[in-house]
Every structure is written in C-alpha cells, then in structure tokens.
Protein backbone atom coordinates (compact mmCIF):
# COMPACT_ATOMS: atom_id res chain seq x y z
CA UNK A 1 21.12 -31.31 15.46
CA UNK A 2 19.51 -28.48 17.23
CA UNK A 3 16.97 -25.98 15.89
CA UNK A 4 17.83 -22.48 17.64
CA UNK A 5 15.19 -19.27 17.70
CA UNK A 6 16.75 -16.01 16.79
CA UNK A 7 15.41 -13.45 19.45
CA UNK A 8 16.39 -9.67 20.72
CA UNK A 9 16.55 -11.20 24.26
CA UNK A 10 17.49 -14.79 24.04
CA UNK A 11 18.60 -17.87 22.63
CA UNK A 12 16.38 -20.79 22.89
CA UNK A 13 17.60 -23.94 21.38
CA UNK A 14 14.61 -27.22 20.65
CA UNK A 15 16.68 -30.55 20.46
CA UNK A 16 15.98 -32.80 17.64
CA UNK A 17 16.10 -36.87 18.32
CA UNK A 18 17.61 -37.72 15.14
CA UNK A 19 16.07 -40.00 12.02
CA UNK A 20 12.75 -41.47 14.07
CA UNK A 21 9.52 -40.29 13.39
CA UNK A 22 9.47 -38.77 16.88
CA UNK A 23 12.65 -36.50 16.50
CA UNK A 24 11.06 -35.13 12.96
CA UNK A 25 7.73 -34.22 14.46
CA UNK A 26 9.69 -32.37 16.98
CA UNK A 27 11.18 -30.72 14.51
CA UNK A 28 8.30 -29.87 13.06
CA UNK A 29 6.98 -28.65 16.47
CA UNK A 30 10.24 -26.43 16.85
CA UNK A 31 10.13 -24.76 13.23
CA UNK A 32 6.60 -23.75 13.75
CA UNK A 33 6.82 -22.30 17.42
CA UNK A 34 9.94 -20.48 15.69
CA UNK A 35 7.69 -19.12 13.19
CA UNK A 36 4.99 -17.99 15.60
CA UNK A 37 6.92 -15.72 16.74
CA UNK A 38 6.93 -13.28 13.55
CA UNK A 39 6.14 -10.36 15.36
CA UNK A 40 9.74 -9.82 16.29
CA UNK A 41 10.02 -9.37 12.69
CA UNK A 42 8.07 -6.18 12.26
CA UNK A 43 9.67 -4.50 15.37
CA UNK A 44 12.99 -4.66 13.61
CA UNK A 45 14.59 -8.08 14.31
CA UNK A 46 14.04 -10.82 12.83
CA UNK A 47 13.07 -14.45 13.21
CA UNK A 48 13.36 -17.20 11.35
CA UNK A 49 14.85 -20.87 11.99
CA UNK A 50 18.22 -21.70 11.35
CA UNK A 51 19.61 -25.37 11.24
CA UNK A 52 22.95 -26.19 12.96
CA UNK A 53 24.61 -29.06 12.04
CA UNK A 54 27.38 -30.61 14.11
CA UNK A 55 30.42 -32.65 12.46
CA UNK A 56 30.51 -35.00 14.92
CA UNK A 57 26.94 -36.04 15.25
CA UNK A 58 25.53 -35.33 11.77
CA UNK A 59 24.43 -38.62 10.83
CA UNK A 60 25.17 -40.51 7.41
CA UNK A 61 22.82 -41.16 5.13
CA UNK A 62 22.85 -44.78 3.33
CA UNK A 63 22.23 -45.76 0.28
CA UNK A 64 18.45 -45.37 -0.93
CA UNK A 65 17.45 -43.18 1.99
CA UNK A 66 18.03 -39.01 2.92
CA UNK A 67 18.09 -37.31 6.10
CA UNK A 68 15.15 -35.16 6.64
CA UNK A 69 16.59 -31.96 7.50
CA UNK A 70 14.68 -30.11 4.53
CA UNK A 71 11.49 -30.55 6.99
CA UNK A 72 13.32 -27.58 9.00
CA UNK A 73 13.14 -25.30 5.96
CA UNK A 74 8.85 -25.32 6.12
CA UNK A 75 8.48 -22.67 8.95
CA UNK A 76 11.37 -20.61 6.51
CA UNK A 77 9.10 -21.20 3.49
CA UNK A 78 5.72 -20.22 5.51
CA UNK A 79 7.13 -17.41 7.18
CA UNK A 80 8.39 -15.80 3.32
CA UNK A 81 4.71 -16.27 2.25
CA UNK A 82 3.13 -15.51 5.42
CA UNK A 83 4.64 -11.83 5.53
CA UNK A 84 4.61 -10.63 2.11
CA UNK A 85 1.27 -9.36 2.07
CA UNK A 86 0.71 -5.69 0.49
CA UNK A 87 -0.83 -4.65 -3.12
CA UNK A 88 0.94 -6.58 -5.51
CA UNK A 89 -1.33 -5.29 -8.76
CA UNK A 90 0.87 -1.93 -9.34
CA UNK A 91 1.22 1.42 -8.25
CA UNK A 92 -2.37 2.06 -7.63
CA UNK A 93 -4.07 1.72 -4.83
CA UNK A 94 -5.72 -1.18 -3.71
CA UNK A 95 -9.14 -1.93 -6.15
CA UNK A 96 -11.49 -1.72 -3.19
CA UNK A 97 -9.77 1.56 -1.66
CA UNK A 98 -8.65 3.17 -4.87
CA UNK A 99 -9.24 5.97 -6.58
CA UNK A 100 -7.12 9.69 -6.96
CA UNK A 101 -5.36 10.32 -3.18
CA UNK A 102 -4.00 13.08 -1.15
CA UNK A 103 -1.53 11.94 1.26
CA UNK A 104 -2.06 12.97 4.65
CA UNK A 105 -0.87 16.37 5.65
CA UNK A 106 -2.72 17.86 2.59
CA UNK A 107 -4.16 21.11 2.69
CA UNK A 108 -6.95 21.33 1.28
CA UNK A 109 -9.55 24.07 0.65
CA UNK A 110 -12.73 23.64 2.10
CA UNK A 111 -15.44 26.29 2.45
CA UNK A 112 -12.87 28.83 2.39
CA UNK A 113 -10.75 27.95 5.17
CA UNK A 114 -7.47 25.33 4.15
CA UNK A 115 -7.72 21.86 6.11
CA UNK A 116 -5.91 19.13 6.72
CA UNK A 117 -7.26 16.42 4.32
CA UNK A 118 -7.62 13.91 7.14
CA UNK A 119 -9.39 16.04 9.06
CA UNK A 120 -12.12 16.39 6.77
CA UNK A 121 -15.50 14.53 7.35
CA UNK A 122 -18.66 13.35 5.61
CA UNK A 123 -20.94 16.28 5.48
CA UNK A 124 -18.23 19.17 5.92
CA UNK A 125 -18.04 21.61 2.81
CA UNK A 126 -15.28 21.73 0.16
CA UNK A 127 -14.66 24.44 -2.55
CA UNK A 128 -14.69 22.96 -5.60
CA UNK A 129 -14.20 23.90 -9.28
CA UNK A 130 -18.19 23.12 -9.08
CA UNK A 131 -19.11 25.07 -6.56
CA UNK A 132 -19.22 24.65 -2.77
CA UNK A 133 -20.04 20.75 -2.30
CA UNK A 134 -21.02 18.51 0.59
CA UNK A 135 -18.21 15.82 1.67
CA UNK A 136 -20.61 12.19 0.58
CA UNK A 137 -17.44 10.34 1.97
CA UNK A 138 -13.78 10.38 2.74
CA UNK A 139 -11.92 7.20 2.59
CA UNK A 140 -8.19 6.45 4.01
CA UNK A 141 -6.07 3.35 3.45
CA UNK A 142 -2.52 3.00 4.11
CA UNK A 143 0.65 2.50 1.37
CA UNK A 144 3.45 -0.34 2.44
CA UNK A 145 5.03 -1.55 -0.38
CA UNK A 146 7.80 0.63 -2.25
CA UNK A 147 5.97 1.08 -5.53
CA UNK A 148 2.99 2.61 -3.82
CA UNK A 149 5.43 5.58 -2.68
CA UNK A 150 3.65 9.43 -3.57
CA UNK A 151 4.20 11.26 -6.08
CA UNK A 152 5.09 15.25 -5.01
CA UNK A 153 3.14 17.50 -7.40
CA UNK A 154 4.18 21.49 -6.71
CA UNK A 155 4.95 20.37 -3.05
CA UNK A 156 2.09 18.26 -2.51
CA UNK A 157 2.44 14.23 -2.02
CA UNK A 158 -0.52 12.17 -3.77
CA UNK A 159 -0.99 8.82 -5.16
CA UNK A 160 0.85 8.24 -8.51
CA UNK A 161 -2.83 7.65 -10.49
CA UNK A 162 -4.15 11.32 -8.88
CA UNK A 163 -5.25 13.70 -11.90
CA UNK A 164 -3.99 16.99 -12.21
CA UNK A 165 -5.02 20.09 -14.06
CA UNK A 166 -2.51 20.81 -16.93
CA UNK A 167 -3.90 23.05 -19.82
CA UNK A 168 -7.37 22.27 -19.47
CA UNK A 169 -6.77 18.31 -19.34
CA UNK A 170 -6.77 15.46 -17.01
CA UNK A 171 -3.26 13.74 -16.11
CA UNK A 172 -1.84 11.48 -13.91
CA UNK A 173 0.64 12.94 -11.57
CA UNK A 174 3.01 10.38 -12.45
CA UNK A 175 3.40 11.60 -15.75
CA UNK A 176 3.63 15.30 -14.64
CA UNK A 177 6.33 14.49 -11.98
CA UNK A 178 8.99 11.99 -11.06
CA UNK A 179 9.94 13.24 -7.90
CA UNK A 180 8.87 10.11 -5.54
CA UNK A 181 7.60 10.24 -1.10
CA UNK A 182 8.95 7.75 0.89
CA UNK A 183 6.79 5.26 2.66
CA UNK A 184 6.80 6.98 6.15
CA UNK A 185 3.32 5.71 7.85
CA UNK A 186 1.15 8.70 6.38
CA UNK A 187 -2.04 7.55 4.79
CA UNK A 188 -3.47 8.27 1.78
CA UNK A 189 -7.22 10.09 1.70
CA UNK A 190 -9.74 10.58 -1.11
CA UNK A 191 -12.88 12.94 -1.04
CA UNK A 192 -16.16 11.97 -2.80
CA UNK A 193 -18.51 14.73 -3.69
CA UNK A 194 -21.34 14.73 -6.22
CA UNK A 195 -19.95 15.93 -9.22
CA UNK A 196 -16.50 14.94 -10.03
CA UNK A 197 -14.36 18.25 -9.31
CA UNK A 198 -11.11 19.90 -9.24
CA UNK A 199 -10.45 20.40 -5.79
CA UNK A 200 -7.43 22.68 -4.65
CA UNK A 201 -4.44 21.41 -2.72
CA UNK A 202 -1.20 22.70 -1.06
CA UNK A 203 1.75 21.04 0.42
CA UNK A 204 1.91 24.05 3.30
CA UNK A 205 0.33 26.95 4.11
CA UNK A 206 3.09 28.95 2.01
CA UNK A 207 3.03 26.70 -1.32
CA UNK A 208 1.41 26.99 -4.55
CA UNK A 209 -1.37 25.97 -5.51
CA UNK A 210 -2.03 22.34 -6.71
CA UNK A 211 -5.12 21.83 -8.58
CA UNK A 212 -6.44 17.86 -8.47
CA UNK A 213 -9.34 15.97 -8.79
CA UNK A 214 -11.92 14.91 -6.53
CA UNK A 215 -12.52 10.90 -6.37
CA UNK A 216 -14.26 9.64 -9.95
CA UNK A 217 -16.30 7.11 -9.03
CA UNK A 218 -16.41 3.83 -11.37
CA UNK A 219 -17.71 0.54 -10.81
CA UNK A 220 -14.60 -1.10 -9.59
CA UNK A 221 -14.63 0.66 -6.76
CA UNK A 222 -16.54 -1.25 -3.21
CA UNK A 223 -17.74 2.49 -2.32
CA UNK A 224 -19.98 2.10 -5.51
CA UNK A 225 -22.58 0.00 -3.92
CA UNK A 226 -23.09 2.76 -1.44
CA UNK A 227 -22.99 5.35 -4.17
CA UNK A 228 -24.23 3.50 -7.92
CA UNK A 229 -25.44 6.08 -9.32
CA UNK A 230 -22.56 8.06 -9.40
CA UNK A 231 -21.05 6.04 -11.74
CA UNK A 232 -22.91 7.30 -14.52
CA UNK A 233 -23.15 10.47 -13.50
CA UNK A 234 -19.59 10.96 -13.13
CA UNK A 235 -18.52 9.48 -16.15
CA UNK A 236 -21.10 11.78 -18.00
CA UNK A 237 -19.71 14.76 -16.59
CA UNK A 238 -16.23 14.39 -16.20
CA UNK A 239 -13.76 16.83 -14.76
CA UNK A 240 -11.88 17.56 -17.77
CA UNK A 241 -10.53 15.05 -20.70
CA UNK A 242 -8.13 12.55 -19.02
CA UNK A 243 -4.90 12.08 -21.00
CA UNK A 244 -1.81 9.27 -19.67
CA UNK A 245 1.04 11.44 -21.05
CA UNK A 246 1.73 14.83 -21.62
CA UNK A 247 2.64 14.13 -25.00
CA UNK A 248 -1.30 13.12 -26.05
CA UNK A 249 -2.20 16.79 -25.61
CA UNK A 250 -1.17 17.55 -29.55
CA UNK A 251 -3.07 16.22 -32.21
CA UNK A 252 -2.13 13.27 -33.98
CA UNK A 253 -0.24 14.60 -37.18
CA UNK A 254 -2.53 14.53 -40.56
C-alpha cells in the first residue's frame, strides 16, 4: 500500500509497512505531511491523500481483526475542517466587523468632491444628510463565502444588510434588490460618523445616485468599546424608521 501526494510538480509516494504498529505510524506520518501541504490548495490545485491499494499485496483480514487503512482518511477529515473557515452565521457580515457596507470601488461624497470609499480616512469630511461630518472611523473586512456576495443597489455593490432610503424609510438592500456581486477580492468598507446619516453613493462617476446609511452603531459591534456612547445616541436618533420588507411600509389593515 502506498500513500501518494497530489502536487502541480510531482508525485511523491510514502511506503506503508503493512499491519505493525510501525507501518501505521508511518502512515500516520505520510497523511499528515500530505496535509501540510494545503497551500497548494488555495493556488488552484489541490491536495489531499489518496490510498492505493494493490490486488496483489492487499492483505486479508481474519476473523475478529480489520486492516487499518481508515487511519489514512484522518489528514482527509482534518484537511475538510481545517479549510472551511469563513462566516458561517448568514449573509451579514462578520459580528465583530459588521454593520451597513459599501464595497470597494464606491463613490462616495465627501466634502463635496466624490471618493473612493476605501480611500477615505479617519478625520476626512463626508457630506451627510446631517450635515458635513468628521470620518470617527472606517473599517474594511473582506467577503469569501458565496452567501456574503453584494447586493447592486442603482449600480452600486453593498452588503445585503446596508439600509437604503425608500420613501422616507429604512430598508435593507436585499429586499430592494436581487441582483447579486460576485466574490471577486474587493472588500467591503463602512464609515462611522457621529450621528447616524444618509450618506450618498454611486457605482461610477456617471450613475445615479444611491442614498445609504452611514454605520449604526449597536452594542454587538467590537468598535463599540472604542465608541459606547454612540450606542445610545444612535439608536435615539435614528436615520429614518427601519422596515425588513417593502411590503411593511402600508399600515396594517383596520
């Protein structure tokens, strides 16, 4: 039996002695060297252990005992677990990074003159619905899993939970718009100012208009504990009503 290493470049085989205790912690040995090398994996091959058995020297197993061959399927089972990784909680961002996005490549205005969102600092000066404000802090994390894919609002790409201004009223872009981004390395940014704002956004210099909220700050959020007592603040003096469908605009029939 011979373990074998799937690689761009080569084929390495690791020999395996058999039943003894010796030939199944080289096995063992084998399977996790194999698995070390996972980084092969997320340049676009990839690598994983794979058990060859040969007719001829396969051995039989007698009564009351099994070979051990399932030890070669641990470096399978650790590299599944070991790569998975991402936000598994929805389509919102992670709970320490969250919060209403733009994706990068946003324009947005900011004392007059439209920006790139990721170009925007702490301290610079946005035009909000509340006046000029001062940037407290702009925060950036990166989507990778499929469900965390942007939502295009009027050209512009944000994060599905992003509120937009429709009739007066607070609403998640994913209920305005099912047009989905792809997952193409841009990350997503979110501006905190003082008092929660509609800031205004634009796929390119030639597109409407989108208008969005700033970041609302709640207590879920790590950036709280530099900023508590916006918390309150913010949810005292919100942007606008916040709705989750369209539909909750009308009043409930008497």
């Amino acid at each position: 039996m011979a373990i074998f290493k799937m690689d761009p470049d080569r084929i390495s085989a690791f020999p395996v002695a058999g039943k003894t205790s010796r030939g199944i912690l080289q096995g063992l040995v084998a399977g996790v060297t194999a698995f070390g090398s996972t980084a092969a994996a997320y340049a676009g091959g990839y690598v994983a252990p794979i058990v060859e058995f040969s007719p001829a020297a396969a051995p039989v197993a007698s009564v009351g005992t099994a070979p051990n061959y399932w030890l070669a399927l641990i470096p399978l089972a650790l590299l599944y677990f070991g790569t998975r990784g991402g936000n598994d909680s929805g389509s919102n961002p992670p709970q320490d990074l969250g919060g209403p996005c733009f994706c990068e490549g946003t324009l947005i205005l900011a004392d007059g003159d439209w920006v790139a969102v990721e170009t925007i600092k702490a301290g610079d000066i946005v035009t909000t619905s509340k006046g000029a404000q001062r940037v407290l802090s702009v925060g950036s994390w990166q989507p990778t899993q499929f469900r965390d894919r942007p939502i295009t609002v009027d050209g512009v790409r944000i994060s599905a939970n992003h509120g937009v201004h429709v009739d007066g009223f607070n609403v998640e872009a994913q209920a305005v718009s099912a047009k989905r981004g792809l997952i193409d390395g841009r990350s997503y940014f979110h501006i905190l100012v003082e008092d929660h704002s509609w800031l205004s956004a634009k796929g390119d210099p030639s597109g409407p208009v989108l208008v969005a909220e700033s970041l609302l700050m709640t207590k879920d959020l790590k950036l709280a504990n530099d900023f508590p007592h916006l918390v309150q603040h913010h949810a005292a003096n919100p942007v606008a009503p916040r709705l989750s469908h369209l539909d909750d605009r009308l009043p409930a029939a008497a």
